[in-house]
N, C-alpha and C. Protein backbone atom coordinates (compact mmCIF):
# COMPACT_ATOMS: atom_id res chain seq x y z
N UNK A 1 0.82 -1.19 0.00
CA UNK A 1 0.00 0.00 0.00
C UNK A 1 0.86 1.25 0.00
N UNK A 2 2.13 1.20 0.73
CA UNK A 2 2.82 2.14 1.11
C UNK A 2 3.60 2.77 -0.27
N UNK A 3 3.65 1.68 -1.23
CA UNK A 3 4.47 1.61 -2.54
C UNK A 3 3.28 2.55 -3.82
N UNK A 4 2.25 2.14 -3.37
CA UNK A 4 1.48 3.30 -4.22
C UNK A 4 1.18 4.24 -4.04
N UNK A 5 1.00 4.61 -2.65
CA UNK A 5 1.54 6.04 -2.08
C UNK A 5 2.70 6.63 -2.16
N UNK A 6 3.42 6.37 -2.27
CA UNK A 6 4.71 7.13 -2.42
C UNK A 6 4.93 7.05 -4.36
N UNK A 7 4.46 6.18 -5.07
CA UNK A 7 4.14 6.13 -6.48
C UNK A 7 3.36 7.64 -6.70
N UNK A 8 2.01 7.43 -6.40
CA UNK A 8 1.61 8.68 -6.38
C UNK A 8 1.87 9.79 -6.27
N UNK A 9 2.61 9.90 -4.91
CA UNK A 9 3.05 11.46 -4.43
C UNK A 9 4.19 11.46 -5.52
N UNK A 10 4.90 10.87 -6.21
CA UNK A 10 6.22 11.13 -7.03
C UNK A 10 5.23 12.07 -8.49
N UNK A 11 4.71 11.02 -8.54
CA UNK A 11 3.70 11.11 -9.83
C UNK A 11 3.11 12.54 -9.59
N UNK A 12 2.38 13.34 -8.83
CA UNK A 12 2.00 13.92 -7.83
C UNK A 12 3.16 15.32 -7.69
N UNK A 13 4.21 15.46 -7.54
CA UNK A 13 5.36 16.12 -7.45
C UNK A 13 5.72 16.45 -8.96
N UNK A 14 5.82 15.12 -9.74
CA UNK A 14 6.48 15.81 -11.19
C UNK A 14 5.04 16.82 -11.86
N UNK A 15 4.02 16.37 -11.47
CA UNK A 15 3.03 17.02 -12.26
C UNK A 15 2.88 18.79 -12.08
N UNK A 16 3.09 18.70 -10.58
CA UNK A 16 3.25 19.99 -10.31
C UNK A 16 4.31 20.77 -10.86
N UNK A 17 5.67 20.00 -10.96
CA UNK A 17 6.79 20.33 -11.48
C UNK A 17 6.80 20.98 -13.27
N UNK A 18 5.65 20.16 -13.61
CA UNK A 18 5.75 20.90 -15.27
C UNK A 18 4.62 21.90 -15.60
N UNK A 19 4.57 22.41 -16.20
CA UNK A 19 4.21 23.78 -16.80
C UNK A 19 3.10 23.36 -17.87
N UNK A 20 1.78 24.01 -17.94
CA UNK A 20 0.52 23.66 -18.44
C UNK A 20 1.19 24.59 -19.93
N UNK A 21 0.50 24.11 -20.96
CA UNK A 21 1.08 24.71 -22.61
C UNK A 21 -0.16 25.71 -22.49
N UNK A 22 0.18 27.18 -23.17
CA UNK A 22 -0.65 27.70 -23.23
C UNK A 22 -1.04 27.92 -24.54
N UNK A 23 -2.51 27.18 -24.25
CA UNK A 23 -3.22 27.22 -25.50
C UNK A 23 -4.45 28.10 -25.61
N UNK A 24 -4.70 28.68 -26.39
CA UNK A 24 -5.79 29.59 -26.62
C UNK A 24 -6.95 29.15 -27.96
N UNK A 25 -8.11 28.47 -27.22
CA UNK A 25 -8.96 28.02 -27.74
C UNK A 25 -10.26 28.73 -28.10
N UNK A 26 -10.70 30.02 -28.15
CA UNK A 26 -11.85 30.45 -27.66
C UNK A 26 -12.07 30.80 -29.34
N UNK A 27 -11.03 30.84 -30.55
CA UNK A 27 -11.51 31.09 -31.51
C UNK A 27 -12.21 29.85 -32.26
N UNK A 28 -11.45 28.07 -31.88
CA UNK A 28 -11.96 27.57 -32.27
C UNK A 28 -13.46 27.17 -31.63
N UNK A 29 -13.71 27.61 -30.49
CA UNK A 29 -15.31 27.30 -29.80
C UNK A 29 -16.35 27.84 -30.84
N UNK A 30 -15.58 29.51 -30.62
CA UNK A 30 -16.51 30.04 -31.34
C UNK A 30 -16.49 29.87 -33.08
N UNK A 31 -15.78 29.30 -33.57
CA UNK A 31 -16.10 27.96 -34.84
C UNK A 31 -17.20 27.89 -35.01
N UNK A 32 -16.90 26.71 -33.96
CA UNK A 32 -18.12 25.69 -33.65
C UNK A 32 -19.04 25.38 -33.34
N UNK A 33 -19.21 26.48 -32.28
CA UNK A 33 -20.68 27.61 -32.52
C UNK A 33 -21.23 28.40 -33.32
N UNK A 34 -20.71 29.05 -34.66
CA UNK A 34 -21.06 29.30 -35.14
C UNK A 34 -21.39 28.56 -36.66
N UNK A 35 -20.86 27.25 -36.47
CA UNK A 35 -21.17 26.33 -37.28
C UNK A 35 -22.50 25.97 -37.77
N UNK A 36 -23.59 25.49 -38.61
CA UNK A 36 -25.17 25.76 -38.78
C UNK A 36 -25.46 24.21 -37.94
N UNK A 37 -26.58 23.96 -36.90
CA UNK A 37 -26.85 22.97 -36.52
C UNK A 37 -27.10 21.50 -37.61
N UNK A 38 -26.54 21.04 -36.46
CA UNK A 38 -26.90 19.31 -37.69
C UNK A 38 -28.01 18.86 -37.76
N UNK A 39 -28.38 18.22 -38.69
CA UNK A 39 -29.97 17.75 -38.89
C UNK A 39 -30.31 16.62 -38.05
N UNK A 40 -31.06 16.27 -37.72
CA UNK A 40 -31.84 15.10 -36.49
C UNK A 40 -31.29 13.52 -38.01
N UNK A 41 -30.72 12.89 -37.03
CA UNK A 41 -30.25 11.85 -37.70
C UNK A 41 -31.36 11.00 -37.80
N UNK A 42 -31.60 10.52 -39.13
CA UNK A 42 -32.89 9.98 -39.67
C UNK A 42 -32.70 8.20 -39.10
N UNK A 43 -31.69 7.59 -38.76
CA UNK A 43 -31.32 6.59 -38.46
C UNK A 43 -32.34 6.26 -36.87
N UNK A 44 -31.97 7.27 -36.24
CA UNK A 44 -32.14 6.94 -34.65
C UNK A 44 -33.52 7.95 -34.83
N UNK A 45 -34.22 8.65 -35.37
CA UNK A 45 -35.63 9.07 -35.42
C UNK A 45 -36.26 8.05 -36.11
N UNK A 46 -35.62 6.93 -36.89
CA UNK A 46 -36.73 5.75 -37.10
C UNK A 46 -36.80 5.12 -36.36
N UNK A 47 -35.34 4.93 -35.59
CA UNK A 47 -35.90 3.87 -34.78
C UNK A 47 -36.65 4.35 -33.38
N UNK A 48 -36.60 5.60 -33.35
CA UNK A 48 -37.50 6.45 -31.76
C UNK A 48 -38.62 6.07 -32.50
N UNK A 49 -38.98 6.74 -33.70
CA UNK A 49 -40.45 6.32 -33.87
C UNK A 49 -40.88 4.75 -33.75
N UNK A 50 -40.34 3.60 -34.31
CA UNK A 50 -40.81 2.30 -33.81
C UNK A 50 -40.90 2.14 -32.40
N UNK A 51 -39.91 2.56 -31.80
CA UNK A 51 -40.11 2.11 -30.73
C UNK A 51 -41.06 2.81 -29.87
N UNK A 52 -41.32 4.16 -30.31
CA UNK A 52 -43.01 4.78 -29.45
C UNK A 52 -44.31 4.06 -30.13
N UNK A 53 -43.74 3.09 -31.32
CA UNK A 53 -45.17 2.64 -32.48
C UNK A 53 -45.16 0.98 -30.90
N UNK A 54 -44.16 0.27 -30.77
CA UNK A 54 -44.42 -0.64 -30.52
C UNK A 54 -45.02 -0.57 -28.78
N UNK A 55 -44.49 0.69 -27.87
CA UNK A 55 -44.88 1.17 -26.94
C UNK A 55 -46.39 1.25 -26.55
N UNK A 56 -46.74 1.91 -27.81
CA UNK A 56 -48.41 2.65 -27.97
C UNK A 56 -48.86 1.25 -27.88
N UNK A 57 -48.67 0.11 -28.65
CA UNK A 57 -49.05 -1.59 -29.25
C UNK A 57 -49.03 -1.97 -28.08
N UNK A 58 -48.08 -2.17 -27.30
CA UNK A 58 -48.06 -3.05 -25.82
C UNK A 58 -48.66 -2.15 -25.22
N UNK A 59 -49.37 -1.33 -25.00
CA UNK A 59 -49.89 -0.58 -24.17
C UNK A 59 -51.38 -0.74 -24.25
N UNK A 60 -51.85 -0.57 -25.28
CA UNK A 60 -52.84 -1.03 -26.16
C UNK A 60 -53.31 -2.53 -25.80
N UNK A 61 -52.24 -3.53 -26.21
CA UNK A 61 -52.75 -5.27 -25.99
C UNK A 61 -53.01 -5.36 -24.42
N UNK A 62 -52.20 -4.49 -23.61
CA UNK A 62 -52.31 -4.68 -22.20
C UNK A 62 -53.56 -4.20 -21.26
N UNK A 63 -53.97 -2.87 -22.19
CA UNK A 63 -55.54 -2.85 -21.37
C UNK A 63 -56.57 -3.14 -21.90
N UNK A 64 -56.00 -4.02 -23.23
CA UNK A 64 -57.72 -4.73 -24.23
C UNK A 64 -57.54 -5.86 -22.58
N UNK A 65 -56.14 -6.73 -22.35
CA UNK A 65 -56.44 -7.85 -22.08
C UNK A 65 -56.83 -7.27 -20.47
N UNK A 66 -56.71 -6.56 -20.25
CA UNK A 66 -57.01 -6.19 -18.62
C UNK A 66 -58.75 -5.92 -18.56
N UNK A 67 -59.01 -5.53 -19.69
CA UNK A 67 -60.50 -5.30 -19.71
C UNK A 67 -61.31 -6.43 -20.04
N UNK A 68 -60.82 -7.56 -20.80
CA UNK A 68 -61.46 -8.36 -21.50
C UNK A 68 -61.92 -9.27 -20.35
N UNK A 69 -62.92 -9.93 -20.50
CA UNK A 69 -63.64 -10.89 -19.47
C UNK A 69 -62.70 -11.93 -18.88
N UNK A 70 -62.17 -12.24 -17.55
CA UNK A 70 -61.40 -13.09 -16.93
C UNK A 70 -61.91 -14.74 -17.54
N UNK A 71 -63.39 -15.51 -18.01
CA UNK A 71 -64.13 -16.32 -18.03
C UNK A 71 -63.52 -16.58 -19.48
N UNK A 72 -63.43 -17.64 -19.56
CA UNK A 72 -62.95 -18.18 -21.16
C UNK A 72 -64.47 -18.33 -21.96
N UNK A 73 -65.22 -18.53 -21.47
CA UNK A 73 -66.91 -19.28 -21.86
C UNK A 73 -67.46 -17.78 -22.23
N UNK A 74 -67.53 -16.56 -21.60
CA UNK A 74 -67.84 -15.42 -21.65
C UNK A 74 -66.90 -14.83 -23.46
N UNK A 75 -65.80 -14.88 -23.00
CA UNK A 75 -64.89 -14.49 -24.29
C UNK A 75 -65.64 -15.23 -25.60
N UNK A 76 -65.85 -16.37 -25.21
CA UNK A 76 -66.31 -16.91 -26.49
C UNK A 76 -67.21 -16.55 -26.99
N UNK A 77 -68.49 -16.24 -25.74
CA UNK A 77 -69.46 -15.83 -26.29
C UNK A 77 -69.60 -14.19 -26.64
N UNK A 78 -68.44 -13.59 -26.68
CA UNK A 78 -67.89 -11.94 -26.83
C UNK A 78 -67.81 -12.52 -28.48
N UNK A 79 -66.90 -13.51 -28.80
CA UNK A 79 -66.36 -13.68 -29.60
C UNK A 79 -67.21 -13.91 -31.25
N UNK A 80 -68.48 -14.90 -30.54
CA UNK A 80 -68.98 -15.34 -31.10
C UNK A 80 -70.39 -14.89 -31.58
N UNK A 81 -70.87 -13.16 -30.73
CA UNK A 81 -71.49 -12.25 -30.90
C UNK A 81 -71.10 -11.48 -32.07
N UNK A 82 -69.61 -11.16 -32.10
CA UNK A 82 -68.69 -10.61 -32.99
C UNK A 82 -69.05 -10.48 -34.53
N UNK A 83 -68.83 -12.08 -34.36
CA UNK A 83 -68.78 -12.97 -35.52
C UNK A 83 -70.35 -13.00 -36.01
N UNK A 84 -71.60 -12.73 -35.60
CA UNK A 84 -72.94 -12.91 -35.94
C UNK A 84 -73.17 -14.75 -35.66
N UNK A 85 -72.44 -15.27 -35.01
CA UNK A 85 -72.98 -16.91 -34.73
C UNK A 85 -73.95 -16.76 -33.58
């Protein structure tokens, strides 16, 4: 333990020891900000839209089946009203 502490503090010592480069970035920000926005990537808006299409679907099958009659004999005869039998 003692060996990565004292690793550190060396590590720790030289860092302080060197000198940060001075770079001056604020023309390329403002680039890049003034660059024209990118368009909504058509890749990942198809697939957001399926996946709110299949969302709406399971959402949908889940309160037909929550509503639908618990009785199998009842369903049938839901079923079979449906149908004109």
């Amino acid at each position: 333990m003692n060996e990565t502490l004292d690793y550190l503090e060396a590590l720790a010592k030289r860092a302080r020891s060197e000198s940060s480069p001075r770079v001056h970035v604020s023309a390329q920000v403002l680039a890049r900000l003034s660059e024209p926005q990118r368009r909504i990537d058509t890749h990942m808006a198809v697939v957001a839209l399926a996946s709110a299409a299949m969302a709406t679907i399971t959402i949908a099958v889940s309160v037909w089946s929550r509503l639908a009659p618990p009785d199998p004999i009842e369903s049938m005869i839901e079923v079979s009203s449906l149908l004109g039998l």
